[in-house]
C-alpha atoms as a PDB file:
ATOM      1  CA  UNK A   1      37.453  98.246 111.595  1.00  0.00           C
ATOM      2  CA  UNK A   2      37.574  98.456 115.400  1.00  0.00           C
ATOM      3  CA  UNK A   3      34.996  99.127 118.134  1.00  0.00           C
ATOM      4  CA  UNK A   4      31.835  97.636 119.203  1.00  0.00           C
ATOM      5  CA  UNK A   5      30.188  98.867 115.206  1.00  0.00           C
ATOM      6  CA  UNK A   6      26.647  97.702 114.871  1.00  0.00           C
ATOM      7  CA  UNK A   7      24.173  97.494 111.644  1.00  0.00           C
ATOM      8  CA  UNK A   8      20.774  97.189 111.639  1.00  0.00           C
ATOM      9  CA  UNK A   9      18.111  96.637 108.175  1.00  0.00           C
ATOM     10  CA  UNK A  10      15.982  99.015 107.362  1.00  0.00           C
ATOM     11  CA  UNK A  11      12.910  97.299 108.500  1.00  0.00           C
ATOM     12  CA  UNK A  12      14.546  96.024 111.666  1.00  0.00           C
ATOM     13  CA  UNK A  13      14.905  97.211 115.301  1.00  0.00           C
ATOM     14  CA  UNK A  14      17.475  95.362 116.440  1.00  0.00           C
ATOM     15  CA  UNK A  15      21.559  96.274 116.169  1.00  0.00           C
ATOM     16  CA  UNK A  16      23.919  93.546 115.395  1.00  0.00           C
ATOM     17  CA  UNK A  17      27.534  93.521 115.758  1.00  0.00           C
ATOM     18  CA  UNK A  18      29.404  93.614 112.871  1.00  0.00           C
ATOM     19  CA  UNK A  19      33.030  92.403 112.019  1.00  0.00           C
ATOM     20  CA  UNK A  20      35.635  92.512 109.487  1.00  0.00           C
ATOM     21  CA  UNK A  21      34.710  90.823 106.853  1.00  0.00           C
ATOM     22  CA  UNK A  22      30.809  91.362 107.068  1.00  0.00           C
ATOM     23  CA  UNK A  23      28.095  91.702 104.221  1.00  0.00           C
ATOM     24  CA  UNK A  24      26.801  94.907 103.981  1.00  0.00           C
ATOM     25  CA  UNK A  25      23.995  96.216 101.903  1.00  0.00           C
ATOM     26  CA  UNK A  26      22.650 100.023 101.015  1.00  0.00           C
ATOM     27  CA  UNK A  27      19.802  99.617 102.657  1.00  0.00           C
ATOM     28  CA  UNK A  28      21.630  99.029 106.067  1.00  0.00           C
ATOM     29  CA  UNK A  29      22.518 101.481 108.591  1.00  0.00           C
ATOM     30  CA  UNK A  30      25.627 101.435 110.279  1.00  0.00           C
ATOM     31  CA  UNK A  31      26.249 102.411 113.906  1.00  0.00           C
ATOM     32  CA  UNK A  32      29.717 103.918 115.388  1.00  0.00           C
ATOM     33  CA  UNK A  33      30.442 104.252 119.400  1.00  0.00           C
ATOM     34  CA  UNK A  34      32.999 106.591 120.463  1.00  0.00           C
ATOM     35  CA  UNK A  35      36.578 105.717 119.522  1.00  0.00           C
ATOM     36  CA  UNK A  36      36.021 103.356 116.674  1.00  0.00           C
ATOM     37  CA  UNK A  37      36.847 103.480 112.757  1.00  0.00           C
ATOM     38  CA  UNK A  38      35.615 101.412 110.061  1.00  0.00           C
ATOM     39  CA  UNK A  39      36.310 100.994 106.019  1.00  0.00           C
ATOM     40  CA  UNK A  40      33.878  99.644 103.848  1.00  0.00           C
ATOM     41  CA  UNK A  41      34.375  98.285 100.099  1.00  0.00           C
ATOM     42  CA  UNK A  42      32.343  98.674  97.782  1.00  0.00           C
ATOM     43  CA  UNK A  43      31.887  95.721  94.758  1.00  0.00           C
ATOM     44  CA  UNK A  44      33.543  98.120  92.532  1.00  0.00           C
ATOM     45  CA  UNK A  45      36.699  98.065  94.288  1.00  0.00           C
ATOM     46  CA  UNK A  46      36.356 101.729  96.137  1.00  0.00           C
ATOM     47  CA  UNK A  47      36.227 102.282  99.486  1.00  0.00           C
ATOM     48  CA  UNK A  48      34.784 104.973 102.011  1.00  0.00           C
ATOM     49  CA  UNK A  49      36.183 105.523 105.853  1.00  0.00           C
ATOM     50  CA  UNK A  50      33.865 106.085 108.947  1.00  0.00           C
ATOM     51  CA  UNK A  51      35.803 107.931 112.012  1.00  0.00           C
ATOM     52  CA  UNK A  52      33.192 109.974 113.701  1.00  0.00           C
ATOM     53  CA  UNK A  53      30.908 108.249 116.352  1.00  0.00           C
ATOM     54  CA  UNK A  54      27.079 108.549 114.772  1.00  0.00           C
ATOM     55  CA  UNK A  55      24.608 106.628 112.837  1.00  0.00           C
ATOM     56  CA  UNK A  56      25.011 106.097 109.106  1.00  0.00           C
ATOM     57  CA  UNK A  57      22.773 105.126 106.442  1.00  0.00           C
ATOM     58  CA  UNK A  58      24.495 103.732 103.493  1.00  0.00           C
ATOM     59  CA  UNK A  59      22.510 103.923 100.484  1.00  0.00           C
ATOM     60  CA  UNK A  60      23.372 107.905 100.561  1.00  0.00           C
ATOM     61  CA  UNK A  61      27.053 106.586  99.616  1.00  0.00           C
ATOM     62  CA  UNK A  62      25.699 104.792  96.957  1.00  0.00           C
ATOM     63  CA  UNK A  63      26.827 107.234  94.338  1.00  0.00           C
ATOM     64  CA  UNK A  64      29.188 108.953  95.720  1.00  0.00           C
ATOM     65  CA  UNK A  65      31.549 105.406  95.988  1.00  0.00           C
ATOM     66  CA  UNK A  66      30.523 104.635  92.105  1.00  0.00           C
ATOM     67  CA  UNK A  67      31.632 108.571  91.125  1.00  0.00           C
ATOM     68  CA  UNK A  68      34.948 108.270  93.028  1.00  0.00           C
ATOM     69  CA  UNK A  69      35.596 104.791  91.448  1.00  0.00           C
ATOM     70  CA  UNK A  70      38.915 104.240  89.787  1.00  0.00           C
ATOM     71  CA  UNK A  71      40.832 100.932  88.643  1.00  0.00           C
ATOM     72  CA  UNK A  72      44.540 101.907  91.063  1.00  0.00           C
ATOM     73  CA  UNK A  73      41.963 100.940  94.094  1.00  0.00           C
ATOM     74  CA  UNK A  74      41.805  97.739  93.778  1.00  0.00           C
ATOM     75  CA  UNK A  75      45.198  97.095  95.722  1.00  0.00           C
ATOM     76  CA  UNK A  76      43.080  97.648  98.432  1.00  0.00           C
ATOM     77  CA  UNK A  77      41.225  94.536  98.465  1.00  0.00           C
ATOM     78  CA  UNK A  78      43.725  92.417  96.269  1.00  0.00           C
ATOM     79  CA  UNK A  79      46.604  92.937  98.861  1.00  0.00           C
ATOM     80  CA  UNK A  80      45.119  94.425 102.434  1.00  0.00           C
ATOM     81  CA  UNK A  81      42.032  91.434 102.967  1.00  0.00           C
ATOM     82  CA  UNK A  82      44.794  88.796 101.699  1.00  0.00           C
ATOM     83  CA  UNK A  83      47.526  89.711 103.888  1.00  0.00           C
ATOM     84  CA  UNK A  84      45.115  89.801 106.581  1.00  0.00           C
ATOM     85  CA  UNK A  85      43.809  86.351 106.006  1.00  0.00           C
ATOM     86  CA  UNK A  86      47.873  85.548 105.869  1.00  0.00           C
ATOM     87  CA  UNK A  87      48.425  86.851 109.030  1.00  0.00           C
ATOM     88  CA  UNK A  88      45.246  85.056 110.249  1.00  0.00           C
ATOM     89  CA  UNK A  89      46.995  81.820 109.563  1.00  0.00           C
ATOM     90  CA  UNK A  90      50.011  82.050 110.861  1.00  0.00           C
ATOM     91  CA  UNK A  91      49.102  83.574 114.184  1.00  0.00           C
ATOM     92  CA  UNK A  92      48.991  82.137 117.390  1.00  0.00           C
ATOM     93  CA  UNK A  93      47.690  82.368 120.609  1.00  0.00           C
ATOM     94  CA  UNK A  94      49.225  81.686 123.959  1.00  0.00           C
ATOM     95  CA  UNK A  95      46.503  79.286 125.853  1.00  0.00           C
ATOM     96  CA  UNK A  96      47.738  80.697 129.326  1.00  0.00           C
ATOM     97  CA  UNK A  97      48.991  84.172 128.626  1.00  0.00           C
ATOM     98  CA  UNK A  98      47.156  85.283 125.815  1.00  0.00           C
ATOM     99  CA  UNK A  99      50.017  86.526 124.059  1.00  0.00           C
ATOM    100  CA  UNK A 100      49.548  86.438 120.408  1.00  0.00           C
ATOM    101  CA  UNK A 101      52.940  85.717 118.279  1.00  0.00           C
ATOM    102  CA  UNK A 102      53.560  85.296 114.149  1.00  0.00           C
ATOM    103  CA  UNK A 103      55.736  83.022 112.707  1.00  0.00           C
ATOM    104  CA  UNK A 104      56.208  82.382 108.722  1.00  0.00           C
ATOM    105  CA  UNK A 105      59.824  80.977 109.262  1.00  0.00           C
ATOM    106  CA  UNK A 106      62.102  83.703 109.296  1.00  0.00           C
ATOM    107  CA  UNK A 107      64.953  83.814 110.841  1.00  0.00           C
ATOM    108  CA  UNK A 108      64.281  85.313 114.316  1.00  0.00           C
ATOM    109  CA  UNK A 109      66.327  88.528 114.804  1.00  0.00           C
ATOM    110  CA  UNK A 110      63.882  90.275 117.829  1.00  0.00           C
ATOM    111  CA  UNK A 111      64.594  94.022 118.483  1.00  0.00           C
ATOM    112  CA  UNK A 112      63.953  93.683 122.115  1.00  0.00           C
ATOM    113  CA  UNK A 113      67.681  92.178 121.940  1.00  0.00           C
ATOM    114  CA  UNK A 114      69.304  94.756 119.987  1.00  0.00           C
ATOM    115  CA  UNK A 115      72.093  96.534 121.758  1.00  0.00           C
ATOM    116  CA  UNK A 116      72.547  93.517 124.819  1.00  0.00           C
ATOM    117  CA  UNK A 117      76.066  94.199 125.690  1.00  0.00           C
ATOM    118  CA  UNK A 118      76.366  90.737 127.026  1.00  0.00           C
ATOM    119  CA  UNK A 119      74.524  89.050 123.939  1.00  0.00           C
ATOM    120  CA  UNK A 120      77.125  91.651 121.262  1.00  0.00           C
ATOM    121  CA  UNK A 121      79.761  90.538 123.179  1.00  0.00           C
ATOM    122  CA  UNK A 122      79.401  86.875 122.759  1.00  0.00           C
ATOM    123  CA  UNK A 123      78.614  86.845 119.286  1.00  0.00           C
ATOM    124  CA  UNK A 124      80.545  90.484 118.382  1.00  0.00           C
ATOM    125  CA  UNK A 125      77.926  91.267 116.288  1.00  0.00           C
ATOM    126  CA  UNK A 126      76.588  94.916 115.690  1.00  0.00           C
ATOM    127  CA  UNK A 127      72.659  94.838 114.926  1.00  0.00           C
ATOM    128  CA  UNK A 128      71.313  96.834 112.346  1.00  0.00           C
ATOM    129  CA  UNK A 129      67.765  98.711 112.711  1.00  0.00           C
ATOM    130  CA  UNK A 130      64.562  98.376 110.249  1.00  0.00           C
ATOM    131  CA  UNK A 131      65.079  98.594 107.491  1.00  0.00           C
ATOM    132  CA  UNK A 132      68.087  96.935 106.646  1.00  0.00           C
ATOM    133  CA  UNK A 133      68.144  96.460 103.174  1.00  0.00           C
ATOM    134  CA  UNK A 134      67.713  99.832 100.971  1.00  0.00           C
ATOM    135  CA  UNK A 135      65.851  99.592  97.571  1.00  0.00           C
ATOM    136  CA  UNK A 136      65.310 103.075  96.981  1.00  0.00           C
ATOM    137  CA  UNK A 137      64.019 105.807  95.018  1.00  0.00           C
ATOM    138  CA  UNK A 138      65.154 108.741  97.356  1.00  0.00           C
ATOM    139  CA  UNK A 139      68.104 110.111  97.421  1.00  0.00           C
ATOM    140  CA  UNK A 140      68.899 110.952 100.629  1.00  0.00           C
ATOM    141  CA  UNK A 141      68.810 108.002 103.196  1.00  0.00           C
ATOM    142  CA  UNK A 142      69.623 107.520 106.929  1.00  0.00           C
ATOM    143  CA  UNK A 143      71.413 104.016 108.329  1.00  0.00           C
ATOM    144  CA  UNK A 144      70.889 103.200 111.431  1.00  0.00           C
ATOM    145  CA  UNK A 145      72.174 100.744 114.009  1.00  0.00           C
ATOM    146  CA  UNK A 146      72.249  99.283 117.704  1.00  0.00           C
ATOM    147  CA  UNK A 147      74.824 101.084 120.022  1.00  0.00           C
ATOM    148  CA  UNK A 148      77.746  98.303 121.572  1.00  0.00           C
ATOM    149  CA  UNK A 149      78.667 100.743 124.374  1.00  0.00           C
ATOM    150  CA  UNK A 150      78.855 104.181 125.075  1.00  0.00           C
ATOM    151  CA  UNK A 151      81.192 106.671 123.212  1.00  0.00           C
ATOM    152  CA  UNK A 152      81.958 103.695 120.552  1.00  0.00           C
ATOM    153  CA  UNK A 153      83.444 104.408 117.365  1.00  0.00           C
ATOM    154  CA  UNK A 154      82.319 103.017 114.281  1.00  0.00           C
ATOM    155  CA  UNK A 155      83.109 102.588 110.706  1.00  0.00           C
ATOM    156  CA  UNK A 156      80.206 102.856 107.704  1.00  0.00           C
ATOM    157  CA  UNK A 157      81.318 101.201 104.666  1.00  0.00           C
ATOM    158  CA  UNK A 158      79.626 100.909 101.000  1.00  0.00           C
ATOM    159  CA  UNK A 159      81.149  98.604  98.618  1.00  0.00           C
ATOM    160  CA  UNK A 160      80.488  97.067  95.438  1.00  0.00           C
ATOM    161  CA  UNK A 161      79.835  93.389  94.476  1.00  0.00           C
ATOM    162  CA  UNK A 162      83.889  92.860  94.108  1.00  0.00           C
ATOM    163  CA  UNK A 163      84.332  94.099  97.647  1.00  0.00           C
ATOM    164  CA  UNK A 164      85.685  97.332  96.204  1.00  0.00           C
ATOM    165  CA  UNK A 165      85.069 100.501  98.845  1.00  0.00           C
ATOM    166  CA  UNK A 166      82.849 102.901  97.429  1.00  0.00           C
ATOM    167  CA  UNK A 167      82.407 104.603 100.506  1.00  0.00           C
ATOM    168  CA  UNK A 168      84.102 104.637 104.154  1.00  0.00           C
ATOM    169  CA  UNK A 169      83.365 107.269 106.848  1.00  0.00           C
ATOM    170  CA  UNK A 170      84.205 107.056 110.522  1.00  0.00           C
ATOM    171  CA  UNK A 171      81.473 107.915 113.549  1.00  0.00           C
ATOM    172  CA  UNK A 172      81.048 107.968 117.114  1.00  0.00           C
ATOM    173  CA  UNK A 173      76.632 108.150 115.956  1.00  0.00           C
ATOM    174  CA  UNK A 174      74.370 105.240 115.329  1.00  0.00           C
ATOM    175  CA  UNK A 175      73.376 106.347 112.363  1.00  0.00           C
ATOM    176  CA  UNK A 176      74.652 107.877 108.932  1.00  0.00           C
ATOM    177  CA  UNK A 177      73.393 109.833 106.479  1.00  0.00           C
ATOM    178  CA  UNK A 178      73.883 109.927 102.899  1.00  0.00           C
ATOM    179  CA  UNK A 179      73.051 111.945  99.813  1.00  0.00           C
ATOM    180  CA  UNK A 180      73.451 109.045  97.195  1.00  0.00           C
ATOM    181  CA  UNK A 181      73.263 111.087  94.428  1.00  0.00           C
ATOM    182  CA  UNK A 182      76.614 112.196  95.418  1.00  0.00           C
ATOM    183  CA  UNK A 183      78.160 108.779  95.422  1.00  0.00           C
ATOM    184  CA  UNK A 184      77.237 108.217  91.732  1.00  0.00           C
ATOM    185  CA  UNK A 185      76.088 104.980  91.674  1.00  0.00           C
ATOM    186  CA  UNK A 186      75.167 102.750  89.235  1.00  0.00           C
ATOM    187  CA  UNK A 187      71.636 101.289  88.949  1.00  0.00           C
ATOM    188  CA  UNK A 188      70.307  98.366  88.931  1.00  0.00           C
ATOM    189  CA  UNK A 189      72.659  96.385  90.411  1.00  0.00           C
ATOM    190  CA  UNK A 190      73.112  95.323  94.534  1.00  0.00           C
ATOM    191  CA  UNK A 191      76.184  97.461  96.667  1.00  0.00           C
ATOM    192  CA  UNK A 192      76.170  96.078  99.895  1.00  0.00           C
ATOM    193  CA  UNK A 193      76.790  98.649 103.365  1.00  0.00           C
ATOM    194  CA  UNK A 194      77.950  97.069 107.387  1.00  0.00           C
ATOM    195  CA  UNK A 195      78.968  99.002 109.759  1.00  0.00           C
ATOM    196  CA  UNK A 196      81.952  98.043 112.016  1.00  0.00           C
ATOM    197  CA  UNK A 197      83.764  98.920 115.086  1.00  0.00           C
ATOM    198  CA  UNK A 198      86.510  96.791 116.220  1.00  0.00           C
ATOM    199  CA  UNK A 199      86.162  93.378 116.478  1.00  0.00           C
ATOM    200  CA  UNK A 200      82.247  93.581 115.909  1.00  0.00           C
ATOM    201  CA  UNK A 201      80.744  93.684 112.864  1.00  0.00           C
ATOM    202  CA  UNK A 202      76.908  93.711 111.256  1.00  0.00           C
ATOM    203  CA  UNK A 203      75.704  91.874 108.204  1.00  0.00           C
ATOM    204  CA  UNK A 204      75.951  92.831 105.013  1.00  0.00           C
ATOM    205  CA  UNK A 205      72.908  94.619 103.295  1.00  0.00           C
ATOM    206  CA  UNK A 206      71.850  95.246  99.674  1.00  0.00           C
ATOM    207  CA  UNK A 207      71.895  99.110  98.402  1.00  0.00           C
ATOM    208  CA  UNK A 208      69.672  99.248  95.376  1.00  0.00           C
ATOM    209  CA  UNK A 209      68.788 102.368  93.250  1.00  0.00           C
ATOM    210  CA  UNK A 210      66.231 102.001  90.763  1.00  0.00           C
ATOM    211  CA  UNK A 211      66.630 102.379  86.930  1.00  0.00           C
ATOM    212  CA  UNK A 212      65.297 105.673  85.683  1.00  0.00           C
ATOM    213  CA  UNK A 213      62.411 104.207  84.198  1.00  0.00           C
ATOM    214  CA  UNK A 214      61.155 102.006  87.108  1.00  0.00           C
ATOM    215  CA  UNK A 215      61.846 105.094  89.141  1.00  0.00           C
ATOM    216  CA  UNK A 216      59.265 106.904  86.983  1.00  0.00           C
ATOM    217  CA  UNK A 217      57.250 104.256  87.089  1.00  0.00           C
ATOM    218  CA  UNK A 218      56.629 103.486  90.809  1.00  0.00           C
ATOM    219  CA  UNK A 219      56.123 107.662  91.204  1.00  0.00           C
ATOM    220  CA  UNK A 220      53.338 107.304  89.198  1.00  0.00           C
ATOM    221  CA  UNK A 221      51.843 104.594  90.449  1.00  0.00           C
ATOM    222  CA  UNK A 222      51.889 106.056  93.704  1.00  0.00           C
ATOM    223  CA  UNK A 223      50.124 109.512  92.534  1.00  0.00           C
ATOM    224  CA  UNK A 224      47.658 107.456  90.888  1.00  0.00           C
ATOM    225  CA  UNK A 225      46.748 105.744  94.384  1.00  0.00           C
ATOM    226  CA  UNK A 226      46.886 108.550  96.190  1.00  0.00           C
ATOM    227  CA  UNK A 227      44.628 109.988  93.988  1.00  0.00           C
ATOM    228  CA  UNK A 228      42.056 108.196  95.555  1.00  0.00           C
ATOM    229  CA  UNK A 229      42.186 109.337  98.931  1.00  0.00           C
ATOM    230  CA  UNK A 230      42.755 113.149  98.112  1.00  0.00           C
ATOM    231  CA  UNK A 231      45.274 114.993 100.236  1.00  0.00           C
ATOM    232  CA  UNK A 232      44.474 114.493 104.105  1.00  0.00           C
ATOM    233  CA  UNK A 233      46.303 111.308 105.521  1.00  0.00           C
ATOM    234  CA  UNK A 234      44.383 108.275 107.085  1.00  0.00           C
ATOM    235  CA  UNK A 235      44.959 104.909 107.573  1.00  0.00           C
ATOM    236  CA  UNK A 236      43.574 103.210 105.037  1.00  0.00           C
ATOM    237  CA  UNK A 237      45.529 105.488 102.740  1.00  0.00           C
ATOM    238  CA  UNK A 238      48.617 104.741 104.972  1.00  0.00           C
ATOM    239  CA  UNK A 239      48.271 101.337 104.918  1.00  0.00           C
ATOM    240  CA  UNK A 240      47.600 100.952 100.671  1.00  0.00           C
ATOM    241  CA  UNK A 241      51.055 102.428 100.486  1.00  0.00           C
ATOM    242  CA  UNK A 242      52.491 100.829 102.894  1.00  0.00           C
ATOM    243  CA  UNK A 243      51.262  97.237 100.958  1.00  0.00           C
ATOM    244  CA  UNK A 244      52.337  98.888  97.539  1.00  0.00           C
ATOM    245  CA  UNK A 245      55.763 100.073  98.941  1.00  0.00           C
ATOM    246  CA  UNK A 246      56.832  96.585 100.246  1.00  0.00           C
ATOM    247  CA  UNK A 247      55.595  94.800  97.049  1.00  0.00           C
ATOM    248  CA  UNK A 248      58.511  96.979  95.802  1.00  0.00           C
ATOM    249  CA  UNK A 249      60.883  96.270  98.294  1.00  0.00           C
ATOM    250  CA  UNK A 250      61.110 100.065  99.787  1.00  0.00           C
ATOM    251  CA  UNK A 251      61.116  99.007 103.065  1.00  0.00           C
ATOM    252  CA  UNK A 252      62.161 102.596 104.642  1.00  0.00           C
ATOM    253  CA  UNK A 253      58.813 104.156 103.084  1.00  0.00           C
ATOM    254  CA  UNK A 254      56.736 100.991 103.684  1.00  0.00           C
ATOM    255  CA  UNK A 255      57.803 101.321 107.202  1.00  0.00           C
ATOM    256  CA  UNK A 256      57.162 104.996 107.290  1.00  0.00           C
ATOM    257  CA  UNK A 257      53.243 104.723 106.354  1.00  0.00           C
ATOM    258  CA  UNK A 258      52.760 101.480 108.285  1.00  0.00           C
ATOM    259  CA  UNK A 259      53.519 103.388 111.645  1.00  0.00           C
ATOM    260  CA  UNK A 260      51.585 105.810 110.311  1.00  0.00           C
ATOM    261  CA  UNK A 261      48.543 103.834 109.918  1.00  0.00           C
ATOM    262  CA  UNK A 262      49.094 102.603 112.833  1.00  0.00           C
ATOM    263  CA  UNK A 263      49.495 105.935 114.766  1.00  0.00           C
ATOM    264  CA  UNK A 264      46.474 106.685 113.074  1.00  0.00           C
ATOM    265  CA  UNK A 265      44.291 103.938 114.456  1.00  0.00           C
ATOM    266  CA  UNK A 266      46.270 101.996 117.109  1.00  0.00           C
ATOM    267  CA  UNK A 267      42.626  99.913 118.025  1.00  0.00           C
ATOM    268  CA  UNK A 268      42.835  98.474 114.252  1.00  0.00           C
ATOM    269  CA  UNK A 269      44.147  94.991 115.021  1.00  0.00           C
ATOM    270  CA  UNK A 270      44.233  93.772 111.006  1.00  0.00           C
ATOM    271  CA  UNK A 271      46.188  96.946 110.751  1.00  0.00           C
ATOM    272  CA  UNK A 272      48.717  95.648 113.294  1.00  0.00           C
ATOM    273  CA  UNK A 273      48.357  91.672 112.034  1.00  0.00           C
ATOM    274  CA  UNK A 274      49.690  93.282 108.122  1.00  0.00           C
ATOM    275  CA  UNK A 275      52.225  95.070 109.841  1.00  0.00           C
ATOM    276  CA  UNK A 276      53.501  92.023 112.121  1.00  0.00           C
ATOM    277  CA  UNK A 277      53.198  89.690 109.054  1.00  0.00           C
ATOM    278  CA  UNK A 278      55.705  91.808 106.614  1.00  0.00           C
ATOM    279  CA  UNK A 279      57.562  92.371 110.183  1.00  0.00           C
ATOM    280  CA  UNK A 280      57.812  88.555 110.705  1.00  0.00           C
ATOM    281  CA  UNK A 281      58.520  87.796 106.552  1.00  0.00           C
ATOM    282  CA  UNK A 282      61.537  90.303 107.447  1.00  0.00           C
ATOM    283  CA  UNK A 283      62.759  87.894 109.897  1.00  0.00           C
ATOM    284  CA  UNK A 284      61.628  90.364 112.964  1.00  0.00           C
ATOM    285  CA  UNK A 285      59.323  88.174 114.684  1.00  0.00           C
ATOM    286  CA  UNK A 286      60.207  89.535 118.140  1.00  0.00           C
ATOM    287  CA  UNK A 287      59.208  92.980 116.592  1.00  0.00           C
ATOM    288  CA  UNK A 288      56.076  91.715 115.118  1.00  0.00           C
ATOM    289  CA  UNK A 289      54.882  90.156 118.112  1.00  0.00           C
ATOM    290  CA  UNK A 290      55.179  93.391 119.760  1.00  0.00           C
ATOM    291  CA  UNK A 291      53.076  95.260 117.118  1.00  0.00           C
ATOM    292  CA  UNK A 292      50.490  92.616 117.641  1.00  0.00           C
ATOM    293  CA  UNK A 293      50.038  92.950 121.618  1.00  0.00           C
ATOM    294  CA  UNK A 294      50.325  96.807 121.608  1.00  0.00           C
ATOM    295  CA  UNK A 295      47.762  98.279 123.563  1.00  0.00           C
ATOM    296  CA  UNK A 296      45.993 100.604 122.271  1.00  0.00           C
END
């Protein structure tokens, strides 16, 4: 949730504040103010999204959240309250600033530092962008990376465990695309892509294509999630994927739907704590403390 959401009994006058984490029961009504959102859970693992200001009484969602019940939703409050209460305890606060920072001891590799001429050409190193490693069930993927200098060429390479090149192409972008399907790989098994130019050089990251089966797998696992949200997009929706598509290790669509869930309700700060925390795990903590002092 986020905004200044208030509840009151049924046989009560006065409105109390409410937070994440609160108690509700049917018999309460819930109030929203202008610009706020809230998600509540019901006991049998469903859930039901507020976004419109207005005064709602709950037991008319009574049986409506036991009809739309289904066992996929429960990844909503096994992973999102857990990751929040993660976050929660890893986050600090700056006593003088007020800044608010992650740490789960990664190694520190902050975007705000990507692309320093003076820092690249110290270390001659070529930073990639988020994601970096690729465990994918698309075919078609974009790689992306921090610009050197202007008008700099570069050199994408793909190879194979025994260093063999299984791909080499030759840019003046900061970026490639790739139809993998083209490139027939095999699956289940680590190639590794960097991208050079000159002296300077990036890391080496895992390509990963899923066997046939998992494939099939995580595509139905995601239907039968979205299922429970129905077609229009919203953050909570967002967000479940997002959760589901890192417990995977498909960062590129995990990254997609938490910027989406985010774009969707910037005031959310557990949103924006989940997001730091996999952003921080990643080894991004710059990043992640950027995600968590965003204004809204």
């Amino acid at each position: 949730m986020y905004g200044e959401i208030t509840k009151k009994e049924s046989n009560e006058k006065k409105w109390i504040k409410i937070k994440t984490g609160s108690d509700l029961k049917f018999s309460d009504e819930i109030k929203l103010p202008e610009k706020s959102y809230i998600c509540l859970y019901h006991e049998s693992g469903n859930s039901f999204e507020f976004t419109k200001p207005g005064i709602y009484k709950l037991n008319t969602l009574s049986e409506l959240l036991k009809k739309r019940g289904k066992q996929s939703v429960d990844i909503i409050s096994k992973y999102i309250f857990k990751q929040i209460f993660e976050a929660d305890n890893n986050i600090f606060k700056d006593s003088k600033s007020g800044t608010m920072s992650i740490s789960i001891g990664g190694v520190e590799r902050g975007l705000n530092e990507f692309g320093d001429d003076k820092s690249d050409s110290k270390h001659k190193i070529i930073k990639t962008k988020l994601p970096t490693h690729y465990f994918t069930i698309d075919d078609n993927i974009e790689f992306s990376w921090h610009p050197i200098h202007k008008n700099q060429n570069y050199t994408f390479l793909i190879v194979n465990s025994v260093n063999d090149t299984v791909l080499l192409k030759n840019t003046k972008d900061t970026s490639f695309k790739i139809d993998i399907s083209k490139l027939k790989l095999e699956k289940d098994i680590c190639y590794f892509w960097s991208v050079s130019s000159g002296a300077y050089k990036s890391e080496s990251y895992c390509l990963y294509l899923f066997k046939d089966a998992d494939k099939q797998k995580i595509i139905d696992e995601v239907r039968a999630i979205e299922s429970q949200f129905g077609e229009e997009q919203s953050p909570i929706k967002d967000m479940v994927l997002a959760i589901y598509y890192t417990s995977k290790k498909i960062d590129d669509r995990a990254i997609k739907h938490f910027q989406n869930a985010l774009n969707s309700a910037p005031g959310s700060i557990e949103y924006r704590k989940i997001y730091a925390l996999y952003l921080s795990k990643s080894g991004f903590e710059n990043e992640a403390k950027k995600v968590l002092n965003m204004k809204n």
